[in-house]
N, C-alpha and C. Protein backbone atom coordinates (compact mmCIF):
# COMPACT_ATOMS: atom_id res chain seq x y z
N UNK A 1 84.82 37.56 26.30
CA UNK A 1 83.46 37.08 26.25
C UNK A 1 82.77 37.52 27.53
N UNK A 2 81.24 38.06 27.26
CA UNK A 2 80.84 38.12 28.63
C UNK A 2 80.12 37.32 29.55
N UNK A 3 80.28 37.77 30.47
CA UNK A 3 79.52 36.06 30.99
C UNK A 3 78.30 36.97 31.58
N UNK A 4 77.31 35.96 31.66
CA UNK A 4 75.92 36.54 32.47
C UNK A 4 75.69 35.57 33.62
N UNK A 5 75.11 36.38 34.83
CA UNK A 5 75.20 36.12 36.28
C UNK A 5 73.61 35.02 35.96
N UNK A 6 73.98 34.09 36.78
CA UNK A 6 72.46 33.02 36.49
C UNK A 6 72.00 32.16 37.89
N UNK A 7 70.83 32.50 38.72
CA UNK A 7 70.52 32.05 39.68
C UNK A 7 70.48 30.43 39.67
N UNK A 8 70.80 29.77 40.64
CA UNK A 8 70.63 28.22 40.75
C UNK A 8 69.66 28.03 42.08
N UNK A 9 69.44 29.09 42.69
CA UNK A 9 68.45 28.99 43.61
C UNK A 9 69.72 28.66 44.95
N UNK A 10 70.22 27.30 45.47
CA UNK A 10 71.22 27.44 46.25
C UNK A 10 72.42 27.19 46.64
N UNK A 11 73.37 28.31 47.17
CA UNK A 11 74.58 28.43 47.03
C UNK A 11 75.01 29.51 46.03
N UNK A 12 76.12 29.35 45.80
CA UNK A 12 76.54 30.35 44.62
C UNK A 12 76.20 30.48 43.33
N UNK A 13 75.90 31.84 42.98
CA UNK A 13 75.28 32.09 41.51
C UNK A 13 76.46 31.49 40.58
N UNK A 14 76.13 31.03 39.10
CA UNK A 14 76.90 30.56 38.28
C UNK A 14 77.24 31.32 37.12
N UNK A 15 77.72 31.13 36.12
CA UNK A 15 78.00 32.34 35.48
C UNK A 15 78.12 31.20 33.91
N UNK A 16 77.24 32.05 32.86
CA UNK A 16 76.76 31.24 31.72
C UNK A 16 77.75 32.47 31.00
N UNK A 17 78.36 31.77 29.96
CA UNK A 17 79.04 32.81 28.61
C UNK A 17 77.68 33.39 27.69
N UNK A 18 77.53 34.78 28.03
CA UNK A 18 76.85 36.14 27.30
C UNK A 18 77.18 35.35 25.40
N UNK A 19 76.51 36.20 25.29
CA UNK A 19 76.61 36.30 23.48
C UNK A 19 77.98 36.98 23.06
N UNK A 20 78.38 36.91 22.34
CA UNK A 20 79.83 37.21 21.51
C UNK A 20 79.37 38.28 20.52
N UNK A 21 79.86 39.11 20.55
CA UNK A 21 79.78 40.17 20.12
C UNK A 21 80.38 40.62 18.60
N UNK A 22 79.82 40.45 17.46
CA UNK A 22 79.98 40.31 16.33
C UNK A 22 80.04 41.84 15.63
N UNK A 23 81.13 41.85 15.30
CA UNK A 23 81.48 43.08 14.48
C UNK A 23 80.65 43.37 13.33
N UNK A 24 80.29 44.67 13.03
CA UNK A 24 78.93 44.77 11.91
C UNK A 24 79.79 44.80 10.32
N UNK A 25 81.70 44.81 10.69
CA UNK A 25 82.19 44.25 9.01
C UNK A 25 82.22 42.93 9.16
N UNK A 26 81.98 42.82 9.93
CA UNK A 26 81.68 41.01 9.75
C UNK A 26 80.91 40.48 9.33
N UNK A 27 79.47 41.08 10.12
CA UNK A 27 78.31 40.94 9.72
C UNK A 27 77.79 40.93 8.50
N UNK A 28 78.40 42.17 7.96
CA UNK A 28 78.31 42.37 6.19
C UNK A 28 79.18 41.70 5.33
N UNK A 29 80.19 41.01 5.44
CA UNK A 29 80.84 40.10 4.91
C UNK A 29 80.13 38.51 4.22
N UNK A 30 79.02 38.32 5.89
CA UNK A 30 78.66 36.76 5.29
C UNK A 30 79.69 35.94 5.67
N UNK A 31 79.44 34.42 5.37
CA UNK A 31 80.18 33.68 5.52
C UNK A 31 81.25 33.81 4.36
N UNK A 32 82.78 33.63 5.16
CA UNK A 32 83.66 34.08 4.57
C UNK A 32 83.94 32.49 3.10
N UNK A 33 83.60 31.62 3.68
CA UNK A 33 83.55 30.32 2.99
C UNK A 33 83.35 30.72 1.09
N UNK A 34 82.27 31.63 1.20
CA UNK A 34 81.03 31.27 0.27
C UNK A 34 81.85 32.68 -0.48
N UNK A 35 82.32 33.54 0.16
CA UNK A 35 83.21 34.76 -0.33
C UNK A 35 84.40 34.17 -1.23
N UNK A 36 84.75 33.48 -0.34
CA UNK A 36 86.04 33.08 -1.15
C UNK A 36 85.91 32.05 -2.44
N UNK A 37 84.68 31.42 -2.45
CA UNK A 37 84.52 30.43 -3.45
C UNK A 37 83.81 31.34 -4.61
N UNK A 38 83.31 32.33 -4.38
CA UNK A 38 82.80 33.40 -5.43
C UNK A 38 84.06 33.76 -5.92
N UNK A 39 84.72 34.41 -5.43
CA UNK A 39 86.05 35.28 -5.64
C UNK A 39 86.68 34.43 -6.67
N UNK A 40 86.95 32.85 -6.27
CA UNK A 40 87.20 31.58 -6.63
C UNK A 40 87.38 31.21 -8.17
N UNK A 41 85.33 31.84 -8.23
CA UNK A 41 85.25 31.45 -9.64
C UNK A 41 85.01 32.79 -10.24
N UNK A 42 84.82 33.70 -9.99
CA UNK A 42 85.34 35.08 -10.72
C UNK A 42 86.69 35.42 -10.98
N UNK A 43 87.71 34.51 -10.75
CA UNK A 43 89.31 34.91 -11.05
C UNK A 43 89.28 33.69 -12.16
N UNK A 44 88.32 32.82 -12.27
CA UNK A 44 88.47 31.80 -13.01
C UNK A 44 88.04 32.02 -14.37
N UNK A 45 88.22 32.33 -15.90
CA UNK A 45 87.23 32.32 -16.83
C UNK A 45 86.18 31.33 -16.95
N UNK A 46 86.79 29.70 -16.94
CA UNK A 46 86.02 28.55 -17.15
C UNK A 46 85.10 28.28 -16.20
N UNK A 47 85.38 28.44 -14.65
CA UNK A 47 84.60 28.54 -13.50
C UNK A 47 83.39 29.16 -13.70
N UNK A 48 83.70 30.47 -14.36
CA UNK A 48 82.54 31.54 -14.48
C UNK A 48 81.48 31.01 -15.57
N UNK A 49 82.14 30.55 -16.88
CA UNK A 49 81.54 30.17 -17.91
C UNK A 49 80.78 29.33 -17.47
N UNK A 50 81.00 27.90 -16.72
CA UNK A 50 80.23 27.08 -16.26
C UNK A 50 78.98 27.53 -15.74
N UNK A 51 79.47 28.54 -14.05
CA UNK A 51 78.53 28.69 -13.40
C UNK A 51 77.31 29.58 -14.15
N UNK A 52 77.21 30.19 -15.01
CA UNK A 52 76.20 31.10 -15.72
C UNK A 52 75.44 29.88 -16.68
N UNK A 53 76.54 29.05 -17.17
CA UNK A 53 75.59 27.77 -17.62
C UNK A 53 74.58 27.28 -16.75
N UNK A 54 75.08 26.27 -15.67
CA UNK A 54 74.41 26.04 -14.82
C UNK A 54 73.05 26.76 -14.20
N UNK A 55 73.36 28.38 -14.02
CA UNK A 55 72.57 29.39 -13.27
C UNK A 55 71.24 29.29 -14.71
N UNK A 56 71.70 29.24 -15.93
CA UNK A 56 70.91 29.11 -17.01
C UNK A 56 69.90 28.08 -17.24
N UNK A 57 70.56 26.57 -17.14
CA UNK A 57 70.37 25.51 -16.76
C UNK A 57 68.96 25.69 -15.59
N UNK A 58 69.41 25.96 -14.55
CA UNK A 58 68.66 26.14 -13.30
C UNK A 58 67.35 26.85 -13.79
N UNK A 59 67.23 28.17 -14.83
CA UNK A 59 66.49 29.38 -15.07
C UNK A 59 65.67 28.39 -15.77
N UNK A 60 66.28 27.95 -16.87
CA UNK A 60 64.67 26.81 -18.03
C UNK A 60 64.43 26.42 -17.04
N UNK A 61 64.66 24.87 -16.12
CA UNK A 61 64.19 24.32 -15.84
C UNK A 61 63.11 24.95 -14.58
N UNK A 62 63.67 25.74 -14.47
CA UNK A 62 62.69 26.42 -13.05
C UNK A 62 61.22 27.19 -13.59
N UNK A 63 61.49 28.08 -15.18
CA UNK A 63 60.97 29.01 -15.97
C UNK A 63 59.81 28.12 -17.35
N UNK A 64 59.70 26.93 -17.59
CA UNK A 64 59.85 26.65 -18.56
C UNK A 64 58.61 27.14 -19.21
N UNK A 65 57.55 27.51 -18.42
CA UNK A 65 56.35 27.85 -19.34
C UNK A 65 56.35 29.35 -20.02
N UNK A 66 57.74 30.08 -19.49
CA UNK A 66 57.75 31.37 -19.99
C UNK A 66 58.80 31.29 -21.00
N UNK A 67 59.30 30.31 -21.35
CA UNK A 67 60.68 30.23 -21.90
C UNK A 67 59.64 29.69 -23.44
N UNK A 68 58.98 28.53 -22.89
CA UNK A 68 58.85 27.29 -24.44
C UNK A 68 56.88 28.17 -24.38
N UNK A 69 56.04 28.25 -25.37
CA UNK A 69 54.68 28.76 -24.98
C UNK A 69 53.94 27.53 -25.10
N UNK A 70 54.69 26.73 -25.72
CA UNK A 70 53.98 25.53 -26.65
C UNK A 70 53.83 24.43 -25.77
N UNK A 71 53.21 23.70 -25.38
CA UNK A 71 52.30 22.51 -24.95
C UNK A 71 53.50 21.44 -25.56
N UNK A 72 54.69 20.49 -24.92
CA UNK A 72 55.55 20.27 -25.88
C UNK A 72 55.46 18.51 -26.05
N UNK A 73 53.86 18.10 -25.48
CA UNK A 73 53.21 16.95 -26.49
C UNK A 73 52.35 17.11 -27.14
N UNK A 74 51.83 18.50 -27.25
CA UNK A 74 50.80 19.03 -28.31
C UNK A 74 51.00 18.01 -29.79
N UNK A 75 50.07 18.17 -30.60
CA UNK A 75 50.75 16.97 -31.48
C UNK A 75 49.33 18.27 -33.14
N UNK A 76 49.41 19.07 -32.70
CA UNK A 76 48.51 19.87 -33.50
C UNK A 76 49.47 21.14 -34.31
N UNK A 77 50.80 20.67 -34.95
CA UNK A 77 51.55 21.50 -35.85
C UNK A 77 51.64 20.49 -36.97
N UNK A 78 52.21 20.85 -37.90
CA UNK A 78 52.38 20.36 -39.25
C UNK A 78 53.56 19.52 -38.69
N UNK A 79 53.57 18.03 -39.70
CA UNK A 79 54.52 17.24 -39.15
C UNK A 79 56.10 17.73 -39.57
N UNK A 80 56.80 17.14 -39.29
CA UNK A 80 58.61 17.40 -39.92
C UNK A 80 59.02 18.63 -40.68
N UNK A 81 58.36 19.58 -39.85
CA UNK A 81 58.75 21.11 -40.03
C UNK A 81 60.27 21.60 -39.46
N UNK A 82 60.95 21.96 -40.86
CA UNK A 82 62.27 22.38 -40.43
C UNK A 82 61.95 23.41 -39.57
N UNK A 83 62.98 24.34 -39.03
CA UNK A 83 63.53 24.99 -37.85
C UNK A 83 62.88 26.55 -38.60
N UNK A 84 62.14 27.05 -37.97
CA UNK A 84 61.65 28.48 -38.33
C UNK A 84 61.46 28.98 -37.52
N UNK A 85 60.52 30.77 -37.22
CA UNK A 85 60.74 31.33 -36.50
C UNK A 85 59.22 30.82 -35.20
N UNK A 86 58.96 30.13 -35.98
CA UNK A 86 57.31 29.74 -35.12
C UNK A 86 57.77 28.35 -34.39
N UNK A 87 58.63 27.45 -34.89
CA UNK A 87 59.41 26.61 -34.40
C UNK A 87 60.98 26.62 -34.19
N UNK A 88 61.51 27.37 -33.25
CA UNK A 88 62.75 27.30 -33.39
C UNK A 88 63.92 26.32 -33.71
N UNK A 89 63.27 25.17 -33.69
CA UNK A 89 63.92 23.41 -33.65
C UNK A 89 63.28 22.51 -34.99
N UNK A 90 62.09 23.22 -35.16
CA UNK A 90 61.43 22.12 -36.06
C UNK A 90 60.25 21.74 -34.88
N UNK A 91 60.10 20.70 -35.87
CA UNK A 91 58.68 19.65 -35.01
C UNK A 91 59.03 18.12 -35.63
N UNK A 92 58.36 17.10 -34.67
CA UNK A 92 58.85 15.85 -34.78
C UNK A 92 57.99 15.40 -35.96
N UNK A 93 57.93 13.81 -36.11
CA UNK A 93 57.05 13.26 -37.44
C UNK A 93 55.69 13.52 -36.71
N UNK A 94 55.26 13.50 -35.50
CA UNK A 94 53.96 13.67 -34.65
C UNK A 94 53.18 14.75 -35.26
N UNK A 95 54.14 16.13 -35.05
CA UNK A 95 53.74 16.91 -34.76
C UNK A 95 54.34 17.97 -33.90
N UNK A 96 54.96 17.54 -33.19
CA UNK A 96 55.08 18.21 -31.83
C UNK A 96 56.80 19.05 -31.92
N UNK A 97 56.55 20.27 -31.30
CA UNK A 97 57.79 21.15 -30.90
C UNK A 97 58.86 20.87 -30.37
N UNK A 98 59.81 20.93 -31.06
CA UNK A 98 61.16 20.09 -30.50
C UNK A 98 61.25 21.19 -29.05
N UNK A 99 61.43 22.20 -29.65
CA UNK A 99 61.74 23.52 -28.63
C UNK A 99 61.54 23.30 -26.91
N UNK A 100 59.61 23.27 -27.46
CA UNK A 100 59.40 22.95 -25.95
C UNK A 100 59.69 21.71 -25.62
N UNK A 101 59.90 20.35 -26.44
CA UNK A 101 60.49 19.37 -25.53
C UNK A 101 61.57 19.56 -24.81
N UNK A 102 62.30 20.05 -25.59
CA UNK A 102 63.87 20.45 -25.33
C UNK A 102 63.65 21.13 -23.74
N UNK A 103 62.93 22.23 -23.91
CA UNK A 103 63.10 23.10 -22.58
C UNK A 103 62.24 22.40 -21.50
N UNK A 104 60.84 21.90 -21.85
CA UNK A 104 59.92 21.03 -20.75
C UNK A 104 61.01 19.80 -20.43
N UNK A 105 61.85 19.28 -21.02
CA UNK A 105 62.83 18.25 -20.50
C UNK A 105 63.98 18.51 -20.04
N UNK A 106 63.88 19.96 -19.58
CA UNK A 106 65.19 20.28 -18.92
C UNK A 106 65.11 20.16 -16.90
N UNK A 107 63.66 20.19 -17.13
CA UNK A 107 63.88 19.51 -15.58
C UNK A 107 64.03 18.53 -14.95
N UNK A 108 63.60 17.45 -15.90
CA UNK A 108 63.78 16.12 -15.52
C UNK A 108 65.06 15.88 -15.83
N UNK A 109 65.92 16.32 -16.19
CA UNK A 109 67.25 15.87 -16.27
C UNK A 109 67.87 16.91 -15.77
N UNK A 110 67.72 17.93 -14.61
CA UNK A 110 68.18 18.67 -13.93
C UNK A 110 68.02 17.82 -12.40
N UNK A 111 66.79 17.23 -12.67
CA UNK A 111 66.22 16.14 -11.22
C UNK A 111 66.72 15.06 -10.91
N UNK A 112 67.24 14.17 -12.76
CA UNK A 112 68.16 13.16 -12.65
C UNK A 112 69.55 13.70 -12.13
N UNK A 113 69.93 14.47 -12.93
CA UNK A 113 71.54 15.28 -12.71
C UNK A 113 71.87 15.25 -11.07
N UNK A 114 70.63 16.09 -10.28
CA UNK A 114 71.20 16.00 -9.00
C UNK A 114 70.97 15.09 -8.09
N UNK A 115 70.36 13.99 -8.91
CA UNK A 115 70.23 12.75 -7.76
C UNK A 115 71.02 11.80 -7.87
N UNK A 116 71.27 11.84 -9.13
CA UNK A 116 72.25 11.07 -9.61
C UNK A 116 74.33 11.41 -8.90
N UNK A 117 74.32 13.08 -8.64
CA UNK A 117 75.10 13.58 -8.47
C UNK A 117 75.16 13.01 -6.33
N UNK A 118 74.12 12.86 -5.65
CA UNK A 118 73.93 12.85 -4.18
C UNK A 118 74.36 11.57 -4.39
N UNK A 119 73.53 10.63 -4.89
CA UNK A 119 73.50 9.36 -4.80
C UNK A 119 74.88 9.20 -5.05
N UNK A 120 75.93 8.86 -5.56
CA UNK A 120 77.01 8.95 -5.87
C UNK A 120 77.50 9.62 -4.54
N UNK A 121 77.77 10.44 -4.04
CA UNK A 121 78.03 11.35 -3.13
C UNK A 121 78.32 10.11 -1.95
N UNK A 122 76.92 10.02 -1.80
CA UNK A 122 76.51 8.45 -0.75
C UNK A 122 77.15 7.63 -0.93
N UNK A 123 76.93 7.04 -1.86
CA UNK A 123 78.08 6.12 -1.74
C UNK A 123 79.36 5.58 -1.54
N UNK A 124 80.14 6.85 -2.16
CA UNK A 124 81.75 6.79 -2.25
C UNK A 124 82.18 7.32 -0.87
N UNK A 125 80.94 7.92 -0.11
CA UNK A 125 80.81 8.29 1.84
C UNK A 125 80.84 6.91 2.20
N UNK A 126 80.37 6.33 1.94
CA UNK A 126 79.77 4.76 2.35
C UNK A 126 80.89 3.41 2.46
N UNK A 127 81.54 3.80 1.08
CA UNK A 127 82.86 2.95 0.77
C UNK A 127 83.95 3.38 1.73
N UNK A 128 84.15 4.78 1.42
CA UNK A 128 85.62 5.23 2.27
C UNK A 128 85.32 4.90 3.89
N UNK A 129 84.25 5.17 4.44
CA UNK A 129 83.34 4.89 5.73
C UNK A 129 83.83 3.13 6.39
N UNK A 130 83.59 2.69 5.36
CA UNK A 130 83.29 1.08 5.61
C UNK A 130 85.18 0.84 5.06
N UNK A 131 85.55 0.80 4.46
CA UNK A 131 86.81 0.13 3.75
C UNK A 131 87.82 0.17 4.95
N UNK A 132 87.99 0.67 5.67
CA UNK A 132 89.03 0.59 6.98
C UNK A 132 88.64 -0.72 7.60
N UNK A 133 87.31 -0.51 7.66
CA UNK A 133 86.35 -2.02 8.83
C UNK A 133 86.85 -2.99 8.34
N UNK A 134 86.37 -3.39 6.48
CA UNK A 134 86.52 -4.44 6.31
C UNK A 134 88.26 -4.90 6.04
N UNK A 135 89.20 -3.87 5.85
CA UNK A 135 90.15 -4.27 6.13
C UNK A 135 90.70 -4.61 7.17
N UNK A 136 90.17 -4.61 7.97
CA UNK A 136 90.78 -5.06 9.61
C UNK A 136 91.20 -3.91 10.33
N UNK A 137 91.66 -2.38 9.67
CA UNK A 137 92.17 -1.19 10.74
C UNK A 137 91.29 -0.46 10.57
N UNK A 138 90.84 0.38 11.68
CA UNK A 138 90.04 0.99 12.41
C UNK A 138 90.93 2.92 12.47
């Protein structure tokens, strides 16, 4: 490591550790963490299957006005229309496009999913955290 020379004004100069010098295959590597958990789920079939779900998952809910065209409380289609090519799902007794409900409601339960998923997180941090205390060992 190198060190760099650093004035203190008086007495002897001090000496601060320089920057570390990072190899450029390193550099291009990335964090090796995030390498290996790819690798992870690319040796995995089911891993993979999931994650393209999910990545899919992620795409409606992020995409939905390019995905569904339809307004999906519109209530201006013919009522209890089976599944065709103008409705891919049908339509409810209202009126309205299952389709785009389906896809306009994929974010709110992408929003529940991951709060629901933290919150949980928190807690069982919270329990294991605390459960030593209230047993008496530390």
């Amino acid at each position: 490591m190198a060190m760099l020379p650093v004035a203190t004004g008086a007495g002897p100069q001090a000496t601060l550790p320089g920057p570390i010098p990072v190899s450029s295959e390193r550099a291009r590597r990335g964090h090796p963490a995030l390498g290996r958990m790819a690798q992870a789920i690319r040796s995995n079939r089911k891993a993979s299957a999931g994650t393209l779900l999910l990545a899919l998952f992620f795409l409606v809910a992020l995409l939905p006005g390019v995905i569904a065209h339809d307004d999906p409380s519109a209530t201006i289609y013919t009522r209890s229309l089976g599944p065709s090519t103008r409705h891919l799902l049908g339509t409810t007794a209202l009126g309205q496009d299952i389709f785009a409900q389906a896809v306009f409601g994929t974010r709110q339960v992408m929003i529940i999913a991951i709060g629901v998923g933290v919150l949980s997180t928190g807690v069982a941090v919270l329990i294991a955290v605390l459960s030593p205390l209230a047993s008496g060992r530390s």
